[in-house]
Protein backbone atom coordinates (compact mmCIF):
# COMPACT_ATOMS: atom_id res chain seq x y z
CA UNK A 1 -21.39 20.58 4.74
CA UNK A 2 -20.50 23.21 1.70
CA UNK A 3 -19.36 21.54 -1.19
CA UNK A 4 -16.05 22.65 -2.03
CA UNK A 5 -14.40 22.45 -5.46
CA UNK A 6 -11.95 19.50 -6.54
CA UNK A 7 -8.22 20.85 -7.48
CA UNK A 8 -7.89 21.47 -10.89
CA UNK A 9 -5.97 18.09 -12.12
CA UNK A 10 -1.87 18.04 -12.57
CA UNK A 11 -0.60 17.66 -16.39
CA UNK A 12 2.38 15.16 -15.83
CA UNK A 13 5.08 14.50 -19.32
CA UNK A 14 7.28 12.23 -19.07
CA UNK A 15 10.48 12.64 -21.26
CA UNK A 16 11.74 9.69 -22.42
CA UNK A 17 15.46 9.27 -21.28
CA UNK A 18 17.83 6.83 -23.68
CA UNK A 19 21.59 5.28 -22.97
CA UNK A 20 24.06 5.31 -25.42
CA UNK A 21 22.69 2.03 -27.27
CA UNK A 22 19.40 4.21 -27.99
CA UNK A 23 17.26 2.40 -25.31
CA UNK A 24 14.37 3.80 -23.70
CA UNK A 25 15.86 3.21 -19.63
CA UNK A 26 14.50 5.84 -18.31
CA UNK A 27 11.62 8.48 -18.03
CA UNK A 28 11.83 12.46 -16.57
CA UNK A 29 9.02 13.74 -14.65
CA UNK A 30 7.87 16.96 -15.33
CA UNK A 31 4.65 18.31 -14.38
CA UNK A 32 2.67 21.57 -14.01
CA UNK A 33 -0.65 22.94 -12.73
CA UNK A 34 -3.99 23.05 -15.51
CA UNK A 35 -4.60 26.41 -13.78
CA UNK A 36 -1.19 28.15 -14.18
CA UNK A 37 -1.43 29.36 -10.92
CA UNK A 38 2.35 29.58 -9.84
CA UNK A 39 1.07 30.97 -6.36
CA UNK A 40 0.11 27.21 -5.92
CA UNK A 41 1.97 25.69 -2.33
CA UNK A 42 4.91 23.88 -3.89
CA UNK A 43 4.97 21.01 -2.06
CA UNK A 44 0.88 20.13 -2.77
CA UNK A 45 2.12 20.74 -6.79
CA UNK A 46 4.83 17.97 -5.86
CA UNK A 47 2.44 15.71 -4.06
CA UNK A 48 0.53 15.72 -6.67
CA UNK A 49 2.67 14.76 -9.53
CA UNK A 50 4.04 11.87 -7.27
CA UNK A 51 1.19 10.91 -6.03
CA UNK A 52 0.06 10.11 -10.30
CA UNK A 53 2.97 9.17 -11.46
CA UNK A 54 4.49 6.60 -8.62
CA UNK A 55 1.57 5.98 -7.12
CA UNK A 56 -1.22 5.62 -10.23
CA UNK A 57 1.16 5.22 -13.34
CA UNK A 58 3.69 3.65 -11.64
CA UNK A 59 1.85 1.10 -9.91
CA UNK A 60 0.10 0.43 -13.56
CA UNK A 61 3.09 -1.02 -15.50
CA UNK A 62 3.55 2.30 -17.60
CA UNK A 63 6.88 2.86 -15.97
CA UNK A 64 7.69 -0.89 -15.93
CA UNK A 65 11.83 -1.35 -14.73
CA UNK A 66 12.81 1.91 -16.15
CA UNK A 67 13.87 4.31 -13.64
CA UNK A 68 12.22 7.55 -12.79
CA UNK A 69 14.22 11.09 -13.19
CA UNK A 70 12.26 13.82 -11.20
CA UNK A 71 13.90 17.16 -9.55
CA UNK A 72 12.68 17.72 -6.16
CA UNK A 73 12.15 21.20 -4.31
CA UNK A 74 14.12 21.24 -1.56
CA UNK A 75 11.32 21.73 0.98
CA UNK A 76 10.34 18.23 -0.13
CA UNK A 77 13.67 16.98 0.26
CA UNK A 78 13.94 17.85 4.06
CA UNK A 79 10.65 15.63 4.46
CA UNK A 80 12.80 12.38 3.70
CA UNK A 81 9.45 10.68 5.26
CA UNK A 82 7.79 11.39 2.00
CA UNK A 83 10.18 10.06 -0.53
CA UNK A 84 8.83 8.37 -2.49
CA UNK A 85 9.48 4.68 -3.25
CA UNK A 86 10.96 2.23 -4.61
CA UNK A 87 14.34 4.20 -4.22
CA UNK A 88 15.70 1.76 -6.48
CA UNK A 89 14.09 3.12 -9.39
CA UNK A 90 13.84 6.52 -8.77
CA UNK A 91 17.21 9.32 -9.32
CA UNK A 92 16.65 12.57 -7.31
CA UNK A 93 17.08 15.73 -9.03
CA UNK A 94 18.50 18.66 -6.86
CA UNK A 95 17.42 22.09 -7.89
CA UNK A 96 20.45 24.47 -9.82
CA UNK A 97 19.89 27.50 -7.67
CA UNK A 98 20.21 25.18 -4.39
CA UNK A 99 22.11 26.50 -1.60
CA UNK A 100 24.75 24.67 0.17
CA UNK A 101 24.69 23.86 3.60
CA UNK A 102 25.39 21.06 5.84
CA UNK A 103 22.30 20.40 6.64
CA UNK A 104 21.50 19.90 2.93
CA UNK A 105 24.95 17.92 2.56
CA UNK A 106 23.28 15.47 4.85
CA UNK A 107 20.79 14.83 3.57
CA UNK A 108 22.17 14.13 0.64
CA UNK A 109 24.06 11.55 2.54
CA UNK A 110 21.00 10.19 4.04
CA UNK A 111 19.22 9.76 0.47
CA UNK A 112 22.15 7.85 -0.92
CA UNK A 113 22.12 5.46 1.94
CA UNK A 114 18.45 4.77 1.32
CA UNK A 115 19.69 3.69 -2.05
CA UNK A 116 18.22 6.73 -3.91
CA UNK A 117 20.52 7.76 -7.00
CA UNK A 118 21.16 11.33 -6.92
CA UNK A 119 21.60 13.49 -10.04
CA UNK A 120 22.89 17.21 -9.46
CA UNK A 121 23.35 19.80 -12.70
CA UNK A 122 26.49 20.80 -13.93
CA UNK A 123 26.24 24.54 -12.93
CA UNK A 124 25.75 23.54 -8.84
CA UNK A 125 28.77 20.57 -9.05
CA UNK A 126 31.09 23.03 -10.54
CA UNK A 127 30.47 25.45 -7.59
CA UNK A 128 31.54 22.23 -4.63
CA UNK A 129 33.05 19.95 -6.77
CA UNK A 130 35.11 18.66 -3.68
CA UNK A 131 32.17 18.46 -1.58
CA UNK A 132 29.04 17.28 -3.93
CA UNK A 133 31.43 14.64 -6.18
CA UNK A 134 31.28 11.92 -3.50
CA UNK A 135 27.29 12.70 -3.14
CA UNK A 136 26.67 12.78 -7.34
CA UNK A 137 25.61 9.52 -8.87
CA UNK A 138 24.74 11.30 -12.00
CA UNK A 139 25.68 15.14 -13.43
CA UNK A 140 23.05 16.96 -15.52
CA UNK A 141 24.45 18.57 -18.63
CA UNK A 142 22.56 21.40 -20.28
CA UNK A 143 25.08 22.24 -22.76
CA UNK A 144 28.27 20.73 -23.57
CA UNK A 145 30.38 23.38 -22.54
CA UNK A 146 29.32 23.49 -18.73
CA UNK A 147 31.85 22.11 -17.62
CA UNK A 148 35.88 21.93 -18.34
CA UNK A 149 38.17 19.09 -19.25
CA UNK A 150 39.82 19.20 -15.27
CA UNK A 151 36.08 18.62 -13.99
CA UNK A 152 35.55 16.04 -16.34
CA UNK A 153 38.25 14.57 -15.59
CA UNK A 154 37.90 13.73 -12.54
CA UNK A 155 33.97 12.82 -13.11
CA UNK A 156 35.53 10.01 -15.52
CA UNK A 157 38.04 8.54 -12.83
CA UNK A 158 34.77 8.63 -10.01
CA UNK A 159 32.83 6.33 -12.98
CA UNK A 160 29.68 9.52 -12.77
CA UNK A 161 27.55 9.35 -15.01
CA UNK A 162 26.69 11.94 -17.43
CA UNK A 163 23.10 12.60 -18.50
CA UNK A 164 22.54 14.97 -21.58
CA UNK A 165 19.36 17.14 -21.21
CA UNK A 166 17.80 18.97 -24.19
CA UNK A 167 19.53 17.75 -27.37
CA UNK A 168 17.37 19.28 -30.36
CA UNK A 169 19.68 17.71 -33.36
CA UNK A 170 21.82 15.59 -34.46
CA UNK A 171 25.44 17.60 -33.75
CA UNK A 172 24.25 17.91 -30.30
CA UNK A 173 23.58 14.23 -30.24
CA UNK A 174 27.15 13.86 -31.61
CA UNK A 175 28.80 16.53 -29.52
CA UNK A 176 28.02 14.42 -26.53
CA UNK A 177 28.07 11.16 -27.55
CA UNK A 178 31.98 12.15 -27.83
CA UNK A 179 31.87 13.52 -24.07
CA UNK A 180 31.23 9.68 -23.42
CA UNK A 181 27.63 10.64 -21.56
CA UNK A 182 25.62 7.83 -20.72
CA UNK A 183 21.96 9.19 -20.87
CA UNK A 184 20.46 11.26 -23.59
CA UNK A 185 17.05 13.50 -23.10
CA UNK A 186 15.45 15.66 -25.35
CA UNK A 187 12.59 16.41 -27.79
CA UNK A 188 15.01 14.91 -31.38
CA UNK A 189 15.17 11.26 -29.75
CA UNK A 190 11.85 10.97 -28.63
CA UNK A 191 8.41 13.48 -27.74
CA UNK A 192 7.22 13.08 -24.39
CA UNK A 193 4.27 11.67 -23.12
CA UNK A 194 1.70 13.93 -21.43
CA UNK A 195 -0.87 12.55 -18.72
CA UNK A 196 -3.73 14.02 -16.84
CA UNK A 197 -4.04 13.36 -13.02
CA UNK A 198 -7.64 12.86 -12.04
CA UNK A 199 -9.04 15.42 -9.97
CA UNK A 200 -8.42 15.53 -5.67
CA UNK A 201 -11.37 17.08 -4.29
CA UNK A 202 -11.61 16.82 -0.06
CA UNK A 203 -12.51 13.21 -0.88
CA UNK A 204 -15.67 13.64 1.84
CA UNK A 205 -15.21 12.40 4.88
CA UNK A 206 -12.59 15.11 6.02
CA UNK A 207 -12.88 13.74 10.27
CA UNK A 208 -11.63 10.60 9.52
CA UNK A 209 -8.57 11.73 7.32
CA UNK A 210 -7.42 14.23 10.55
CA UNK A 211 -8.33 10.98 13.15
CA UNK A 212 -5.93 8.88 10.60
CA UNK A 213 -2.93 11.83 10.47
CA UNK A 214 -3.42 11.38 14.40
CA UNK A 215 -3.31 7.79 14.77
CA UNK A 216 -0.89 7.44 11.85
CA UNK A 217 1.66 9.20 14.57
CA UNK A 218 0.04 7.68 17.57
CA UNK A 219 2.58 4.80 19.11
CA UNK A 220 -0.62 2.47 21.01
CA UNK A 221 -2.31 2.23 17.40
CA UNK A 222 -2.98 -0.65 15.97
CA UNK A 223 -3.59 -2.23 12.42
CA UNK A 224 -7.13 -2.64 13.39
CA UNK A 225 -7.60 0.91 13.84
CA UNK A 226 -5.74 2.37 11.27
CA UNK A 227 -7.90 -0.30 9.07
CA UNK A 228 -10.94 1.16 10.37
CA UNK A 229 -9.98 4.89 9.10
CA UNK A 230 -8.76 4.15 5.85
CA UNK A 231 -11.90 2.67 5.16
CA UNK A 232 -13.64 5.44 5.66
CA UNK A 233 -12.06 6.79 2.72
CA UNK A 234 -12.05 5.01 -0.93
CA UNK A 235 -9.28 6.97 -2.56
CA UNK A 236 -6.65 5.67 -0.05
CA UNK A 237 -8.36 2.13 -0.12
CA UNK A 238 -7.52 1.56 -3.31
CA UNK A 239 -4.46 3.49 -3.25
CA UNK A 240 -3.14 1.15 -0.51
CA UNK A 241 -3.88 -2.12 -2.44
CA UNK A 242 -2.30 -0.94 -5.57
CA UNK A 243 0.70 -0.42 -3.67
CA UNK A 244 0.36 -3.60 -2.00
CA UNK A 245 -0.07 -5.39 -5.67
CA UNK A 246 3.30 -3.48 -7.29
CA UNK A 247 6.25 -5.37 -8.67
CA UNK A 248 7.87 -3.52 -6.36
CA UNK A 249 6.16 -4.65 -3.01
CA UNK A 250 3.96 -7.80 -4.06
CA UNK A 251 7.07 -10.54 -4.55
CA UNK A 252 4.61 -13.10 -4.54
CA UNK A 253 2.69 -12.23 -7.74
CA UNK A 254 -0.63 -13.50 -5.67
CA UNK A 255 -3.03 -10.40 -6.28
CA UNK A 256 -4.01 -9.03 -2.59
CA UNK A 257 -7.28 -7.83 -2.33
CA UNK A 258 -7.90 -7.83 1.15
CA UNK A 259 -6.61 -4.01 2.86
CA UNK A 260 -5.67 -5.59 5.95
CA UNK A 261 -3.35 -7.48 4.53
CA UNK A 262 -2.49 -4.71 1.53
CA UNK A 263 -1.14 -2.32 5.25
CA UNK A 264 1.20 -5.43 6.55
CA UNK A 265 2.41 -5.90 3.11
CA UNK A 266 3.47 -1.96 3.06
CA UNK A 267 4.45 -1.41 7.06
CA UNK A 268 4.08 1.88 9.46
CA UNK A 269 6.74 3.54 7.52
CA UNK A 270 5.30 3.28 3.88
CA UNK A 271 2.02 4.15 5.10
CA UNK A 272 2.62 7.14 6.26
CA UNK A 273 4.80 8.14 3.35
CA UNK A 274 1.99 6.98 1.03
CA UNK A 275 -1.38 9.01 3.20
CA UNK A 276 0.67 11.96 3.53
CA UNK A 277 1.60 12.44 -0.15
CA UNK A 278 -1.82 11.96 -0.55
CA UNK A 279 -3.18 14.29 1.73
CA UNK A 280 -0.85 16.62 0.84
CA UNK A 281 -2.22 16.27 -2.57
CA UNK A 282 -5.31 16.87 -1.90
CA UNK A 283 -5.31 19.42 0.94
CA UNK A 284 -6.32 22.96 -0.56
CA UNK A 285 -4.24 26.06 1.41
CA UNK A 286 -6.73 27.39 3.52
CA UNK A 287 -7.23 23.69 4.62
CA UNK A 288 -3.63 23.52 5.28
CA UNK A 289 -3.72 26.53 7.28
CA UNK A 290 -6.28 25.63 10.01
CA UNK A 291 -4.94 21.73 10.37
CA UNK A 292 -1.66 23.39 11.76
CA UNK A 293 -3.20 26.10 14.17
CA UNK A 294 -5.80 22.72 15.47
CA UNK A 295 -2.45 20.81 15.55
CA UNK A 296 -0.84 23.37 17.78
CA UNK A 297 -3.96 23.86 20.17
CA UNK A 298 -4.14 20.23 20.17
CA UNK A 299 -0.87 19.64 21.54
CA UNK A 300 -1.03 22.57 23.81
CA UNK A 301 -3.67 21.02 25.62
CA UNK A 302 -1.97 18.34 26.14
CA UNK A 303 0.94 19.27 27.13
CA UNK A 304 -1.30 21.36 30.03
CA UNK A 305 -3.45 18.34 30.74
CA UNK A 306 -0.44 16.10 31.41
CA UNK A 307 0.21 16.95 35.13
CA UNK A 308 -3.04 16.48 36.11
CA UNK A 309 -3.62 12.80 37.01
CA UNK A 310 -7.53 13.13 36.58
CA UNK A 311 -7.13 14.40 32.56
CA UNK A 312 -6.51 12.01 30.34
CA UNK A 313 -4.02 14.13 27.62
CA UNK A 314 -5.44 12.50 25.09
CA UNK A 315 -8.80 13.67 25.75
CA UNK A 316 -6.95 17.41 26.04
CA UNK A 317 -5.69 16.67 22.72
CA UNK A 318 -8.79 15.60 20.97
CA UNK A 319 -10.71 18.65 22.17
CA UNK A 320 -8.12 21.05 21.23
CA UNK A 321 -7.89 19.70 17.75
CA UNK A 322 -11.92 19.35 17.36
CA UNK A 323 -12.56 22.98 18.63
CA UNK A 324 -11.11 24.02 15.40
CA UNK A 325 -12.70 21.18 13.31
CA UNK A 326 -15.61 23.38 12.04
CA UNK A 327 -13.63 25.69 10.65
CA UNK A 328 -11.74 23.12 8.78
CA UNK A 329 -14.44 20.83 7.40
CA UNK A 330 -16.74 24.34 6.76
CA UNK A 331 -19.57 22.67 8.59
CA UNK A 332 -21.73 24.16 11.50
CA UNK A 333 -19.98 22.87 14.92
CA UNK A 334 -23.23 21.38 16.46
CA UNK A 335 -24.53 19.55 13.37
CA UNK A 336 -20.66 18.71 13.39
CA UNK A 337 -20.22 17.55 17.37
CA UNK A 338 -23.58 15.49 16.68
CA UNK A 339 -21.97 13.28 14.10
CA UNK A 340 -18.90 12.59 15.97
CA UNK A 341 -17.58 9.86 18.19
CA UNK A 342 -16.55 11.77 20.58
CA UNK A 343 -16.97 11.31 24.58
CA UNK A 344 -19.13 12.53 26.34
CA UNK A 345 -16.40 14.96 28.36
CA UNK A 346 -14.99 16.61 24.80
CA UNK A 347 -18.40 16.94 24.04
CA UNK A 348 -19.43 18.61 27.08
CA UNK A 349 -15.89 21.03 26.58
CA UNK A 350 -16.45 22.21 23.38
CA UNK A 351 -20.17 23.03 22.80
CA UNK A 352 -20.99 23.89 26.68
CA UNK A 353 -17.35 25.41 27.44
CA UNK A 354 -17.71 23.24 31.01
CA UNK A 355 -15.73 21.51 32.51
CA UNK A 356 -12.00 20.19 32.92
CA UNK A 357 -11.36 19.94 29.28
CA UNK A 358 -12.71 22.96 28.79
CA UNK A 359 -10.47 24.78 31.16
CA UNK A 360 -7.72 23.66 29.38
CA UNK A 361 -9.26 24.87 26.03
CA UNK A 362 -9.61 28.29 27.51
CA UNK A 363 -6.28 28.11 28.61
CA UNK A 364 -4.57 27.70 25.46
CA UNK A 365 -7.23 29.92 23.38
CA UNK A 366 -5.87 32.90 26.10
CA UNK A 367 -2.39 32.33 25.05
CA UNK A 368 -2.74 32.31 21.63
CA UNK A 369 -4.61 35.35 21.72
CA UNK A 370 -1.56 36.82 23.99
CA UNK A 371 0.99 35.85 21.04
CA UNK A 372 -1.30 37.65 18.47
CA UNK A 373 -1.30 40.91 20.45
CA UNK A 374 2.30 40.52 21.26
CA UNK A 375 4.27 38.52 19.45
CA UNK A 376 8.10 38.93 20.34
CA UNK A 377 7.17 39.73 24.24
CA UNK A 378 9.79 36.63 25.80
CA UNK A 379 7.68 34.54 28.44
CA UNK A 380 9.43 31.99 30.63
CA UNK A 381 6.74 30.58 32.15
CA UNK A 382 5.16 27.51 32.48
CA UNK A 383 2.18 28.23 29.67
CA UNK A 384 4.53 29.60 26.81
CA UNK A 385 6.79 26.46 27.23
CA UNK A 386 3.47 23.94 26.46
CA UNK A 387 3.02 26.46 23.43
CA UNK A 388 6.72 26.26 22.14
CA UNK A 389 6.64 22.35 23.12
CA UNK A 390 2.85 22.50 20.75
CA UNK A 391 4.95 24.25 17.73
CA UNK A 392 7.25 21.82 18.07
CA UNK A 393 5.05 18.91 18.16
CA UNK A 394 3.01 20.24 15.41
CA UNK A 395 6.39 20.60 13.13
CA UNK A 396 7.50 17.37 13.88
CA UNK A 397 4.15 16.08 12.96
CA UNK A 398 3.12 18.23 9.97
CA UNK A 399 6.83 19.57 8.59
CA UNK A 400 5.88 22.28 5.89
CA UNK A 401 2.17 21.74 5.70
């Protein structure tokens, strides 16, 4: 296999946040890439700051109670799988240049019910006020001025807070403090803290971190087997356990050391939000690129091999997904095959090309190659809808990978 470069690490500072009694309550996360490469995927730059500062410094004690202030993009918003957790603790930023819809109004709605604190800025309230008031927990002022006395108002009588953002002296500090504002931020109450995320490199053993996406999603799998990937891979081994042992998920205070029991401790549901920040984090883009075109092949097959009684779909699956896995762990495909546990039928598919399994390989290989040649060309048959059914599959399953 080539070796392939870690990702250059993520500098994290967090600002420390005070209330009016001059406590440190709260920290802001802001982070940026060592590289300066603002090219970067945004949502593997968010993954990554998450994935060091709730799930590494977090999990540590450096945070202790105090809650966490970090502005999402709102590609990672409409992933609510991947908030991050414990919602009691953290307050969701929304960007100021967000546009309104309904579908973001919902989810909105959705975060609040999940018990996430939401804190919007000043400039995006005043443009809904009627609509974003009920959805604000807390309003982000940049300068005193943003907004006027009717707005404010009517923040007082909803009992909003008010969180002051880069106060630089002390008749700022006053200026506010008379606006009543019940969090204070900025570089004359206190410097932030900077931190270094280690490195994310393809952590080795790329085949079992697809074979865990899979079965992460797949509804017969068991803790056994998920046990038996994560294994496979140290980084999520220990990540698992130290999210088993947080204040936040270890009640007990008995240290758990065993992963099997770490995985019932955190549940289906935090699992997956926990691997795929991770994975996310650690995925380079051209990685990214080739998981979804095997995830779309993949469920093509599938989707073809399902009305034939003597395929197993699963089988169609695995071979569509492995016929790309060369490409994607940048290893030669018969030194690859040869280390895999696959059957003896995928096997046979992919490097013979015999076979059932490979039928339905060349199958969905033809159509792909028809959508490259022409694209917008409308096809109501039978083979387009298992490709629109695989791009839906693979979006369900992937989002904005």
């Amino acid at each position: 296999m080539s070796e392939s470069r870690d990702l250059d690490p993520c500098t994290l500072a967090l600002h420390p946040i005070h209330d009016s009694e001059h406590r440190h309550v709260a920290d802001r996360l802001v982070y940026r890439q060592q590289n300066g490469d603002e090219s970067e995927d945004i949502l593997a730059a968010t993954a990554r700051a998450l994935a060091a500062a709730v799930y590494e410094l977090g999990d540590t004690g450096l945070l202790a109670e105090r809650l966490l202030f970090v502005t999402l993009p709102l590609s990672w918003i409409s992933r609510p799988e991947l908030l991050p957790t414990p919602a009691s603790q953290l307050v969701i930023g929304i960007d100021t240049d967000a546009h309104l819809t309904d579908d973001l109004l919902g989810r909105l709605d959705e975060m609040r019910e999940r018990g996430y604190r939401l804190q919007l800025p000043a400039s995006l309230l005043a443009r809904a006020p009627d609509a974003l008031l009920p959805r604000t927990d807390i309003v982000r002022l940049s300068s005193p001025d943003d907004l006027d006395e009717a707005l404010l108002k009517r923040l007082a009588e909803a009992d909003l807070a008010l969180l002051a953002e880069r106060i630089d002296n002390a008749e700022a500090l006053a200026r506010y403090q008379a606006m009543g504002c019940r969090y204070y931020d900025g570089h004359y109450l206190a410097k932030p803290s900077f931190f270094t995320s280690r490195p994310r490199g393809r952590h080795g053993n790329k085949a079992a971190q697809i074979r865990l996406i899979q079965a992460l999603y797949d509804e017969d799998t068991d803790l056994q087997r998920l046990q038996e990937l994560v294994v496979q891979m140290p980084h999520l081994h220990v990540a698992i356990l130290r999210r088993a042992n947080s204040h936040y998920f270890n009640r007990g205070g008995k240290e758990v050391v065993d992963l099997r029991r770490g995985m019932q401790i955190l549940g289906l549901i935090e699992l997956r939000r926990l691997i795929l920040t991770l994975t996310l984090a650690s995925l380079q883009p051209s990685s990214r690129i080739v998981l979804r075109m095997a995830l779309v092949r993949a469920f093509m097959c599938r989707n073809l091999a399902a009305p034939f009684p003597d395929l197993d779909p699963e089988d169609a699956f695995t071979t569509g997904l492995f016929s790309l896995m060369d490409a994607l762990l940048e290893e030669d495909r018969d030194a690859l095959l040869a280390k895999l546990p696959l059957n003896a039928a995928i096997i046979h598919a992919l490097k013979d090309r015999q076979g059932p399994l490979s039928a339905v390989l060349s199958l969905a290989e033809s159509h792909e190659r028809q959508i490259e040649e022409m694209p917008d060309e409308p096809r109501p048959d039978q083979l387009h809808r298992c490709y629109m059914a695989a791009l839906d599959s693979t979006r369900a399953l992937m989002g904005n990978l």
